[in-house]
PDB file of N, CA and C in Angstrom:
ATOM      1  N   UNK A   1     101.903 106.037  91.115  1.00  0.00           N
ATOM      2  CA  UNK A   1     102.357 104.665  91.138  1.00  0.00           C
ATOM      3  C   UNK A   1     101.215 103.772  90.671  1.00  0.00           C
ATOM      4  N   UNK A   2     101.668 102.702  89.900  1.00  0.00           N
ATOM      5  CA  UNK A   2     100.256 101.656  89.821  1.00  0.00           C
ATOM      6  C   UNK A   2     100.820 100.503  90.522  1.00  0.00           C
ATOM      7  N   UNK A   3      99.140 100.108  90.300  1.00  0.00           N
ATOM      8  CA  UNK A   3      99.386  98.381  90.541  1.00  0.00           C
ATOM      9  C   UNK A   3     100.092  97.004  90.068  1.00  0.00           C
ATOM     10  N   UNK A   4     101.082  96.582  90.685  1.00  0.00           N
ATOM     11  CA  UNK A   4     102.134  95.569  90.174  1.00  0.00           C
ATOM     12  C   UNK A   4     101.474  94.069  90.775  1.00  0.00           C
ATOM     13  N   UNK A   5     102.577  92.903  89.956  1.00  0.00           N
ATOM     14  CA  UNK A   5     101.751  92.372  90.285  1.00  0.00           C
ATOM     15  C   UNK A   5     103.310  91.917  91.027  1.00  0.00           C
ATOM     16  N   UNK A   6     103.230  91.475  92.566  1.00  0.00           N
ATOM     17  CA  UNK A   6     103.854  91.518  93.180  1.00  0.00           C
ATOM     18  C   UNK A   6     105.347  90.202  93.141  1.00  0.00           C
ATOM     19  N   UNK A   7     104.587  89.485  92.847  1.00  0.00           N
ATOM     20  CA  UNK A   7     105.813  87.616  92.217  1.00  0.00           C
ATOM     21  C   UNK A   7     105.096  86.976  91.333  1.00  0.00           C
ATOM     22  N   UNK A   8     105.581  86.049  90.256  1.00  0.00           N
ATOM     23  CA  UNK A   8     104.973  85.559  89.437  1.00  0.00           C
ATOM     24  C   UNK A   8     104.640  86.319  88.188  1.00  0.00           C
ATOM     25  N   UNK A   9     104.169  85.157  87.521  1.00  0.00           N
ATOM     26  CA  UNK A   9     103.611  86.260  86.248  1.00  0.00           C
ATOM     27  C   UNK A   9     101.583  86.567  86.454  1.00  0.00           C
ATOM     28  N   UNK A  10     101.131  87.423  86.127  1.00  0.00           N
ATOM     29  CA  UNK A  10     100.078  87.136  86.093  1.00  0.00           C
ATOM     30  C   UNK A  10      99.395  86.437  85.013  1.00  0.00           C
ATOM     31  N   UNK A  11      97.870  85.563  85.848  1.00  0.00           N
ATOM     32  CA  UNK A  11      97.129  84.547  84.943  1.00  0.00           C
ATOM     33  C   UNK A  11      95.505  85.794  84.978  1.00  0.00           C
ATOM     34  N   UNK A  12      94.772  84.976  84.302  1.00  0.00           N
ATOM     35  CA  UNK A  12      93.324  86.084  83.767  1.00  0.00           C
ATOM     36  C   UNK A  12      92.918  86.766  85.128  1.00  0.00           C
ATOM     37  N   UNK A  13      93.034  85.794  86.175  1.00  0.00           N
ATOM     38  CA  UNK A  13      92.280  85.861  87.470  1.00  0.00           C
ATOM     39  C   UNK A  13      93.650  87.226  88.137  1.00  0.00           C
ATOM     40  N   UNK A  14      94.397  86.908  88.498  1.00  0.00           N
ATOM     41  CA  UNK A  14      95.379  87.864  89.039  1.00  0.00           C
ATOM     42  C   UNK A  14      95.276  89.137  88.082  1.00  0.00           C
ATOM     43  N   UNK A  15      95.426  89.271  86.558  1.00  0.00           N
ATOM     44  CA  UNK A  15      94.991  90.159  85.679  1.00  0.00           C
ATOM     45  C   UNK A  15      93.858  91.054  86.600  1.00  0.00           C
ATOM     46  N   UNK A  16      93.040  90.352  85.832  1.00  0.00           N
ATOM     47  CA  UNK A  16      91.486  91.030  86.626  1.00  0.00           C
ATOM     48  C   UNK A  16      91.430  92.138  87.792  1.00  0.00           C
ATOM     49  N   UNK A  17      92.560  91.294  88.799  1.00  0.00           N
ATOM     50  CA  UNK A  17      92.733  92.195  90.228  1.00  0.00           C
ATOM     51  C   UNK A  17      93.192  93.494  89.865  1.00  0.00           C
ATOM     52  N   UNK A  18      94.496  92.527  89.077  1.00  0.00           N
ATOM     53  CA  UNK A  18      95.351  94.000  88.963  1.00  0.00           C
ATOM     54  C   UNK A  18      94.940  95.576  88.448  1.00  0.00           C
ATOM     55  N   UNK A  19      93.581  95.053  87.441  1.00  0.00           N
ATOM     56  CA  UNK A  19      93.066  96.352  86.916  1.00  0.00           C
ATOM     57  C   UNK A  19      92.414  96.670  88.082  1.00  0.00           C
ATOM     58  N   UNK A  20      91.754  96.284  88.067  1.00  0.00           N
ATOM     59  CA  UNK A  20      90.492  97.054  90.001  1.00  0.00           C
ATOM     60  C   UNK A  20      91.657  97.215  90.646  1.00  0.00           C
ATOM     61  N   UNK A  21      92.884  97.492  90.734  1.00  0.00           N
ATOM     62  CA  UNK A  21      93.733  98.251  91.497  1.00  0.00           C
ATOM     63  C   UNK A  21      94.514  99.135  91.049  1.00  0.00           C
ATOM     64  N   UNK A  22      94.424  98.704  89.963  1.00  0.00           N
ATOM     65  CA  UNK A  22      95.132 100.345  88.896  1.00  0.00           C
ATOM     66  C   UNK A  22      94.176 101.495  88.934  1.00  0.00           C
ATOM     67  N   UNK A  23      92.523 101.102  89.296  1.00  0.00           N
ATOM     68  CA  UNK A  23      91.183 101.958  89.189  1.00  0.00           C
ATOM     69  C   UNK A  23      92.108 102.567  90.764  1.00  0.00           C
ATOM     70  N   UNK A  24      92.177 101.376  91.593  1.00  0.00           N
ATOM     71  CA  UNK A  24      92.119 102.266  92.994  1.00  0.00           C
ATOM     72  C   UNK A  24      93.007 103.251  93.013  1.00  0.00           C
ATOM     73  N   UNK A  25      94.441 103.033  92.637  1.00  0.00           N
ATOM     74  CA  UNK A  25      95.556 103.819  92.689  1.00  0.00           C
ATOM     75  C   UNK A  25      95.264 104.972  91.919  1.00  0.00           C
ATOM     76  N   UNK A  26      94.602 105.128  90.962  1.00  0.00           N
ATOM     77  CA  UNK A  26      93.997 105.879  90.102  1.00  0.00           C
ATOM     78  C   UNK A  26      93.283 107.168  90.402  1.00  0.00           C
ATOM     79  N   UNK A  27      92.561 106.237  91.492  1.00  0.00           N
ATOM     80  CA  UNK A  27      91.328 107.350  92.272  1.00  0.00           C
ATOM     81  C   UNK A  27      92.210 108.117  93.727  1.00  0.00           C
ATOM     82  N   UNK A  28      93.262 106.950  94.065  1.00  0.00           N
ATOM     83  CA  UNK A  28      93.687 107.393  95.267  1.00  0.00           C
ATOM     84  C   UNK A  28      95.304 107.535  94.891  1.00  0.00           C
ATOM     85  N   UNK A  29      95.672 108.841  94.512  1.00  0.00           N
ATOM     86  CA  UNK A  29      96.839 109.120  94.390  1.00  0.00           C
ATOM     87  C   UNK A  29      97.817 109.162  95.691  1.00  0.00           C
ATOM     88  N   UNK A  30      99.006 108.016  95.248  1.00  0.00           N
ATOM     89  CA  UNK A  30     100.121 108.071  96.550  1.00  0.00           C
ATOM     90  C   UNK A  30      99.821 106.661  97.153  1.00  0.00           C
ATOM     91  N   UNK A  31      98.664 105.877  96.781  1.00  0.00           N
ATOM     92  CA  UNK A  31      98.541 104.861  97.215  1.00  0.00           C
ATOM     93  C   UNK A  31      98.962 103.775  96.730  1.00  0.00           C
ATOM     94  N   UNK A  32      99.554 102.614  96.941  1.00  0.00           N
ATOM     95  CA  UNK A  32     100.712 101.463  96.586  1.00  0.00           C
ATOM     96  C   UNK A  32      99.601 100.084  96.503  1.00  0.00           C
ATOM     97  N   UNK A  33      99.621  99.242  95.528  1.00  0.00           N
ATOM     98  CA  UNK A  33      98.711  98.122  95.364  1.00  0.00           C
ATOM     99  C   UNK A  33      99.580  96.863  94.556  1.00  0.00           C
ATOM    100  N   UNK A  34      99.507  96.052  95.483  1.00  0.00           N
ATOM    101  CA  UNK A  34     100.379  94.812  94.825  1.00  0.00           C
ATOM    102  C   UNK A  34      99.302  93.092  95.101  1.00  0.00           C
ATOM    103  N   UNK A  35      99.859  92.641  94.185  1.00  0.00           N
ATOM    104  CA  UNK A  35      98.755  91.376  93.843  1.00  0.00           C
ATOM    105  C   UNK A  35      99.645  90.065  93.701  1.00  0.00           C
ATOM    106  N   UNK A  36      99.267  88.759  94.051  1.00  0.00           N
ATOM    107  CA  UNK A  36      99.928  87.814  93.187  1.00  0.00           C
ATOM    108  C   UNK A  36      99.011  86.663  93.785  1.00  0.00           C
ATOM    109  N   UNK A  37      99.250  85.769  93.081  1.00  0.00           N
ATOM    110  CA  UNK A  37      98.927  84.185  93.059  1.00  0.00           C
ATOM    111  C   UNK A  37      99.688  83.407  94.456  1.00  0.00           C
ATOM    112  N   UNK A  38      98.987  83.850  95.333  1.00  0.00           N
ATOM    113  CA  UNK A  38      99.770  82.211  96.186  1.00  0.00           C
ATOM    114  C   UNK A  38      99.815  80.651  96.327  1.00  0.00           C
ATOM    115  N   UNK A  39      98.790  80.562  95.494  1.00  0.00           N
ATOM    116  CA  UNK A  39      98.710  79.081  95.391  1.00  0.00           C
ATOM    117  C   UNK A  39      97.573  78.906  93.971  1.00  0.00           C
ATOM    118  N   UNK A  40      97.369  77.594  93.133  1.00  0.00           N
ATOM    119  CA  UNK A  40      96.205  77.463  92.278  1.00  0.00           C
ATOM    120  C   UNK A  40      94.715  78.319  92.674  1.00  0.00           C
ATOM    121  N   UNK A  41      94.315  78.596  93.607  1.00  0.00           N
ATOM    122  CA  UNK A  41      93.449  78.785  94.302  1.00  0.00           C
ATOM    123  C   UNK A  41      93.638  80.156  95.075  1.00  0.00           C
ATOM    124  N   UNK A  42      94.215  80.729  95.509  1.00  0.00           N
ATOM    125  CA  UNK A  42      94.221  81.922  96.417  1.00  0.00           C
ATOM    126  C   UNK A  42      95.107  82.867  95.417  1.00  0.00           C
ATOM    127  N   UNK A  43      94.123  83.902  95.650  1.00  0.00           N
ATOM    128  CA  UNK A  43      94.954  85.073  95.142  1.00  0.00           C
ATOM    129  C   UNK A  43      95.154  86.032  96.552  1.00  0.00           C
ATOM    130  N   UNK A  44      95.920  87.010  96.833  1.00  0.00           N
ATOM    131  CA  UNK A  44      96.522  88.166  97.649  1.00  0.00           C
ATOM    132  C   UNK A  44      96.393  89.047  97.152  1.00  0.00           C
ATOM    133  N   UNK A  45      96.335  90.143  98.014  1.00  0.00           N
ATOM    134  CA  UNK A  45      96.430  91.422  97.660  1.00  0.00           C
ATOM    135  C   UNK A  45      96.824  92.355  98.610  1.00  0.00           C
ATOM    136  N   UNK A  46      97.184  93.507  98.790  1.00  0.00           N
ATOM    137  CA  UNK A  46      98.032  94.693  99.675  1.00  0.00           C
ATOM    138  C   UNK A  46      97.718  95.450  99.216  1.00  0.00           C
ATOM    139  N   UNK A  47      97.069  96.618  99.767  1.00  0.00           N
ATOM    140  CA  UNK A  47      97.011  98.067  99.411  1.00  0.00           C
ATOM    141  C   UNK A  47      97.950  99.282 100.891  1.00  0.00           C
ATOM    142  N   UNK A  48      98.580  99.622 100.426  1.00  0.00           N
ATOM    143  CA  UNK A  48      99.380 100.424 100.853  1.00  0.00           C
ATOM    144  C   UNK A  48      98.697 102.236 100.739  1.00  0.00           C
ATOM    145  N   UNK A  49      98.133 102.512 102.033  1.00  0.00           N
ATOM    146  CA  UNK A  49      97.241 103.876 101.568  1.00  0.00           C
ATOM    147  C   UNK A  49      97.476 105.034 102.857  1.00  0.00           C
ATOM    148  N   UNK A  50      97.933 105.990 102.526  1.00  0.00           N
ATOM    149  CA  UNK A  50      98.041 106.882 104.139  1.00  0.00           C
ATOM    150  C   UNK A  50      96.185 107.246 104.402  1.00  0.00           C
ATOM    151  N   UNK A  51      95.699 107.231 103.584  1.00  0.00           N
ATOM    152  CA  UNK A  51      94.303 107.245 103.986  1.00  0.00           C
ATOM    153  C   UNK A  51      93.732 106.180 104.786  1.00  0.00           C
ATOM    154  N   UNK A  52      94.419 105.453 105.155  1.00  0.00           N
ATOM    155  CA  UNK A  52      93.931 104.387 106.417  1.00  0.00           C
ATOM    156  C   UNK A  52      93.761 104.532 107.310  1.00  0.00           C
ATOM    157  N   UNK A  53      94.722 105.530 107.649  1.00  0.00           N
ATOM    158  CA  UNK A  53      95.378 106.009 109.201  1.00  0.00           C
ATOM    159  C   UNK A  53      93.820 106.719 109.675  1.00  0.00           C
ATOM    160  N   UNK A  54      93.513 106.033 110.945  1.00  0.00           N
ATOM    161  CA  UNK A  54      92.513 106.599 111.599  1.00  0.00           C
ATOM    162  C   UNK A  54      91.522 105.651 111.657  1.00  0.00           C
ATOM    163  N   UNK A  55      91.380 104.358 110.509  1.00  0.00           N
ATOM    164  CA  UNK A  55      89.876 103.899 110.179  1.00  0.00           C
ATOM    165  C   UNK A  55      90.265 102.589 110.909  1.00  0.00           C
ATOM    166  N   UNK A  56      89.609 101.789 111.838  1.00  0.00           N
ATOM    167  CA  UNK A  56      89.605 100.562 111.772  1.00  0.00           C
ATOM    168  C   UNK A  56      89.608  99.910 110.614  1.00  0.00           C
ATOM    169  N   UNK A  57      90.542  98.692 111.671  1.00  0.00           N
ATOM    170  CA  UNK A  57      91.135  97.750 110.338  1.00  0.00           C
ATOM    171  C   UNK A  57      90.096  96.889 109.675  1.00  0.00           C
ATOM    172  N   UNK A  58      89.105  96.549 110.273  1.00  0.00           N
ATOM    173  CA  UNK A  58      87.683  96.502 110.084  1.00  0.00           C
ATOM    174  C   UNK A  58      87.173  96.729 108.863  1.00  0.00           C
ATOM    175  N   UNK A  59      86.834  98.068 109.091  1.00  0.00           N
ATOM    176  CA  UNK A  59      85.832  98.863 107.878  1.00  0.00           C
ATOM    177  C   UNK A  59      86.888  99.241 106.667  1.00  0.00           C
ATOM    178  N   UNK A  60      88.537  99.041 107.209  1.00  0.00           N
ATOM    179  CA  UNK A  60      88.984  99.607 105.900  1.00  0.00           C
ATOM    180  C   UNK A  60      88.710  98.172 104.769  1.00  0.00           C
ATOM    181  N   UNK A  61      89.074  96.883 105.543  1.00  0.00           N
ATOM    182  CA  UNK A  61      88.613  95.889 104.999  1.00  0.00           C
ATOM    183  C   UNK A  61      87.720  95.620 104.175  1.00  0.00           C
ATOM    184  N   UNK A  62      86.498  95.847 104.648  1.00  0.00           N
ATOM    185  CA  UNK A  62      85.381  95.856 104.189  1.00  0.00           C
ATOM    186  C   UNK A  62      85.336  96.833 102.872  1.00  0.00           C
ATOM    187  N   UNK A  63      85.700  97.814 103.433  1.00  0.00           N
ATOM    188  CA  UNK A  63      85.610  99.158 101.571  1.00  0.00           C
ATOM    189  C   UNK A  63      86.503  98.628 101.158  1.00  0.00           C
ATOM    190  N   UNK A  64      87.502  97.807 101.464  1.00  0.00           N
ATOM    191  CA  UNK A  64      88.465  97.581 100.223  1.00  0.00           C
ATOM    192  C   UNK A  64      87.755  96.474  99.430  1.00  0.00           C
ATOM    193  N   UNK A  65      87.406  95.213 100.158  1.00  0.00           N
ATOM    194  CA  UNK A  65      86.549  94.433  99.009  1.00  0.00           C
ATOM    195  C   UNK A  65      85.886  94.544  98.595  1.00  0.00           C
ATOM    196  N   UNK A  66      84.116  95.702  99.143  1.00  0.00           N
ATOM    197  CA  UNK A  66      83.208  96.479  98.445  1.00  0.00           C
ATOM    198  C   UNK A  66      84.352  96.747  97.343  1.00  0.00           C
ATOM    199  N   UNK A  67      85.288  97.403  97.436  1.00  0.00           N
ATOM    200  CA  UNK A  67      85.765  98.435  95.668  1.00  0.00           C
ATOM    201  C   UNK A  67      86.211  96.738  94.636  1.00  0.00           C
ATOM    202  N   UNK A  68      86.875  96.310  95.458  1.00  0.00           N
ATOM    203  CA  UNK A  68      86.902  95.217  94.698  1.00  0.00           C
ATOM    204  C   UNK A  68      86.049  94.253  93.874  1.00  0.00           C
ATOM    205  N   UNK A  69      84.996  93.826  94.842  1.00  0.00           N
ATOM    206  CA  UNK A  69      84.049  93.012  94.336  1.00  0.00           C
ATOM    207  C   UNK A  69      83.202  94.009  93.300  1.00  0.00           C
ATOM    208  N   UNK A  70      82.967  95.186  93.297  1.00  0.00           N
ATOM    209  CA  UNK A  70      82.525  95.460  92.276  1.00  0.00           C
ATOM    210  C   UNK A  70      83.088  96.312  91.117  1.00  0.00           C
ATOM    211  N   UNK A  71      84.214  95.624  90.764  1.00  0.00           N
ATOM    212  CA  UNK A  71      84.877  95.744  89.975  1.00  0.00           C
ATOM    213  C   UNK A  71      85.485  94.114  89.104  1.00  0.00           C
ATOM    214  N   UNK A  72      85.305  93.166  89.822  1.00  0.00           N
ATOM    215  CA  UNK A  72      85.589  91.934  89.401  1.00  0.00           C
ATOM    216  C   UNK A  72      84.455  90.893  89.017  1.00  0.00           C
ATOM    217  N   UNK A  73      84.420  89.799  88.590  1.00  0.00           N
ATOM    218  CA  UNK A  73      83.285  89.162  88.026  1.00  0.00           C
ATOM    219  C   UNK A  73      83.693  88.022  89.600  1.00  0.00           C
ATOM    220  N   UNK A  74      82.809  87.081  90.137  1.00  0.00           N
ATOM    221  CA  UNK A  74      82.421  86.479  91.221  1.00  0.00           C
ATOM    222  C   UNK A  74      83.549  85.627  91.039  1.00  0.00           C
ATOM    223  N   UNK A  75      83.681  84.803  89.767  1.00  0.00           N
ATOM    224  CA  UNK A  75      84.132  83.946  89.845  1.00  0.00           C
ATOM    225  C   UNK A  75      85.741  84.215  90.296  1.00  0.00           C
ATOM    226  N   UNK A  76      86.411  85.332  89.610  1.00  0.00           N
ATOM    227  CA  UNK A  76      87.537  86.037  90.770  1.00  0.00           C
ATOM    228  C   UNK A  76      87.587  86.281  92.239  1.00  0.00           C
ATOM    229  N   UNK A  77      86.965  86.629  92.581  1.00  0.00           N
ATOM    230  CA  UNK A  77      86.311  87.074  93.599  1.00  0.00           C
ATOM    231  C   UNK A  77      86.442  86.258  94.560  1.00  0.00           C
ATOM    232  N   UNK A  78      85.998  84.573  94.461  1.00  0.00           N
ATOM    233  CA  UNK A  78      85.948  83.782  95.330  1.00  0.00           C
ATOM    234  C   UNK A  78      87.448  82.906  95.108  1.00  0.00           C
ATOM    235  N   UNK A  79      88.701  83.789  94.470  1.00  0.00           N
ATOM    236  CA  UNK A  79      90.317  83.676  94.830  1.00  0.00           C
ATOM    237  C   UNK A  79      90.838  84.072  95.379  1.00  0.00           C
ATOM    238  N   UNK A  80      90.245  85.168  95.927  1.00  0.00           N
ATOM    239  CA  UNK A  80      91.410  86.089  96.711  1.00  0.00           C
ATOM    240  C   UNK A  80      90.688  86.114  98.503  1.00  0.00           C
ATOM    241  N   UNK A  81      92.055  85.357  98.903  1.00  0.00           N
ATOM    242  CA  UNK A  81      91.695  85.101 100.154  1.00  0.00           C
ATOM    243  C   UNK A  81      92.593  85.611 101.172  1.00  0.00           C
ATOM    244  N   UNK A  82      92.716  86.929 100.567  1.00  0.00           N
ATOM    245  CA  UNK A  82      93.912  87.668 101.834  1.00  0.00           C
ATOM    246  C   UNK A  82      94.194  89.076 101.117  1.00  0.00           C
ATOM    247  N   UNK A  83      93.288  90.134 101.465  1.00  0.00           N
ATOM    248  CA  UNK A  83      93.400  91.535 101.543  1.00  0.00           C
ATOM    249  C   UNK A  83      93.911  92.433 102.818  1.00  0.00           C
ATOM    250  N   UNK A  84      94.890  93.198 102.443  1.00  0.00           N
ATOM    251  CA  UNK A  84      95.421  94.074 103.378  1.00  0.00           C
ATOM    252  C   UNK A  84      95.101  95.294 103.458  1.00  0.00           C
ATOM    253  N   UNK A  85      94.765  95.805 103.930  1.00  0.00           N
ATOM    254  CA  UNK A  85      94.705  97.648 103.495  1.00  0.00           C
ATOM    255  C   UNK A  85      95.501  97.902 104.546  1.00  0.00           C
ATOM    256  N   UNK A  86      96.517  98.463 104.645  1.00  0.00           N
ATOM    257  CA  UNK A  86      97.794  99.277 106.077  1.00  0.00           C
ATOM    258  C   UNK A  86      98.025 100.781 105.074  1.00  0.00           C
ATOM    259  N   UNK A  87      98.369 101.451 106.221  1.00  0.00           N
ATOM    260  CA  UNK A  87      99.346 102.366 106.036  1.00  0.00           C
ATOM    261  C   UNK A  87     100.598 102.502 105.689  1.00  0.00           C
ATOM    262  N   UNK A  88     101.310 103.190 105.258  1.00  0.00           N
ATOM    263  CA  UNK A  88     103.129 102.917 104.792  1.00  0.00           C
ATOM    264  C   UNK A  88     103.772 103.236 106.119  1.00  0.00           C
ATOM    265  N   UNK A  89     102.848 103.525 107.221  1.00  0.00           N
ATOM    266  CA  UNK A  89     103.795 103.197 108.803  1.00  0.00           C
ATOM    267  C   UNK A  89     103.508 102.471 109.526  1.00  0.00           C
ATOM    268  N   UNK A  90     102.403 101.080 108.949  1.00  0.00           N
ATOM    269  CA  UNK A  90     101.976  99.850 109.592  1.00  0.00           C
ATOM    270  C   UNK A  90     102.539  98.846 108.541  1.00  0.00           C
ATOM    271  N   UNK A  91     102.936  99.005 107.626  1.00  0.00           N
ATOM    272  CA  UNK A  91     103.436  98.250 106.566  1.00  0.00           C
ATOM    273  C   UNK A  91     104.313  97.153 107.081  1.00  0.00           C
ATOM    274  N   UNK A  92     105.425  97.565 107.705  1.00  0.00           N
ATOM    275  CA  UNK A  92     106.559  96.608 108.071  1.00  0.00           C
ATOM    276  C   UNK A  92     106.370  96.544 109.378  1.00  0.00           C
ATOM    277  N   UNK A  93     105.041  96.817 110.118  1.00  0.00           N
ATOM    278  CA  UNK A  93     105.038  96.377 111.346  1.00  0.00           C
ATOM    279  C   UNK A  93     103.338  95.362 111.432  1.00  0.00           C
ATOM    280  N   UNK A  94     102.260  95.063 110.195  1.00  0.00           N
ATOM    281  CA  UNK A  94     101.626  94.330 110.938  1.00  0.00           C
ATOM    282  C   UNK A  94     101.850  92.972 109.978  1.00  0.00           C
ATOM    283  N   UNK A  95     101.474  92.238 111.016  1.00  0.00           N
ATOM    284  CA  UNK A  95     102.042  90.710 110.592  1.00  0.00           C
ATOM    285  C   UNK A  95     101.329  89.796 109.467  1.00  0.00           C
ATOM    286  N   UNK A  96      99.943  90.399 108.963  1.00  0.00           N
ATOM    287  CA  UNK A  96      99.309  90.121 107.606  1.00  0.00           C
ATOM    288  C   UNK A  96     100.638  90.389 106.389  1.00  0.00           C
ATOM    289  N   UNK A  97     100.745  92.119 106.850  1.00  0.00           N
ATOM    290  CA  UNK A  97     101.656  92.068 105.663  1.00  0.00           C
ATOM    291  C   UNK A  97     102.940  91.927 105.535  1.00  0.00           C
ATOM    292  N   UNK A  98     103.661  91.246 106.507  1.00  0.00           N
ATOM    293  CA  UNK A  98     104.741  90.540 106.742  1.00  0.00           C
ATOM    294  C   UNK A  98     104.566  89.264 106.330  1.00  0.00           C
ATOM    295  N   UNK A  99     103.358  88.898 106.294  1.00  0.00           N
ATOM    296  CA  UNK A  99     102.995  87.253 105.504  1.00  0.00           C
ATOM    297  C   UNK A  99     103.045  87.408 103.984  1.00  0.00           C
ATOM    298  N   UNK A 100     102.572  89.038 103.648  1.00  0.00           N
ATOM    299  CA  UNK A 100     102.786  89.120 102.055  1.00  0.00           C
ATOM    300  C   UNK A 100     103.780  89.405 101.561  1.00  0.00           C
ATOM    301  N   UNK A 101     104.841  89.914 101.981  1.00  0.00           N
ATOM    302  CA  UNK A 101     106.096  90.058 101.632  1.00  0.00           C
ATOM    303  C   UNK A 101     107.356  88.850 101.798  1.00  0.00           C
ATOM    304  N   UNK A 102     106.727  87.812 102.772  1.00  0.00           N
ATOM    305  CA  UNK A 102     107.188  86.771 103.154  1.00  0.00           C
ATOM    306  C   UNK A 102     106.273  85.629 103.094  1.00  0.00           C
ATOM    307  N   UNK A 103     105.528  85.035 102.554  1.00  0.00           N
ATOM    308  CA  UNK A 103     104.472  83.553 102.427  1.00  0.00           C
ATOM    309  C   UNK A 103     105.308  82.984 103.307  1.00  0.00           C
ATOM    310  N   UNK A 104     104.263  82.091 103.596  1.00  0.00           N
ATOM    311  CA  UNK A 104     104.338  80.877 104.131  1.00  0.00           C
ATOM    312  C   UNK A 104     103.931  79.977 103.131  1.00  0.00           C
ATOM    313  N   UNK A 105     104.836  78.665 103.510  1.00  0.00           N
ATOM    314  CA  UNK A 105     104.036  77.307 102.552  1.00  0.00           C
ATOM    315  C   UNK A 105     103.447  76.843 103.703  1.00  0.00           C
TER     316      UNK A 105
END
């Protein structure tokens, strides 16, 4: 599976993501990565990975934007203000990513 970009069309900045998540899905086969624009200013992101299961939500955090940030140039970087990393059996149960499948204005 690759990385989609989840609503919207993508702009350079959402672009950008989307490749550093085609790398991830790439490296991590079976794993689900979706992106979009929520506002001028904030980008989102979701990674969907059974390799989660076990790690605090914490540190998966953290390695997910380590892979990110060095894969993106800064000025991306300081758009995306809402990363998920869950499992596909925390997916429809934690409430981050019930905010990404559902925004709020």
């Amino acid at each position: 599976m690759s990385a989609k970009i989840k609503r919207g069309r993508g702009d350079p900045y959402v672009n950008a993501v989307k490749a550093a998540l085609k790398d991830y899905v790439a490296e991590h086969p079976g794993a689900v990565a979706e992106v979009y624009r929520y506002n001028s200013a904030a980008i989102r992101l979701r990674v969907i990975d059974e390799r989660f299961a076990g790690i605090p939500f914490a540190r998966r955090h953290d390695d997910l934007w380590d892979y990110i940030d060095e894969r993106v140039p800064d000025d991306v970087m300081s758009e995306i203000t809402f990363i998920i990393p869950v499992t596909p059996a925390e997916k429809d149960r934690d409430m981050a990513s019930f905010e990404f499948d559902h925004p709020s204005r």
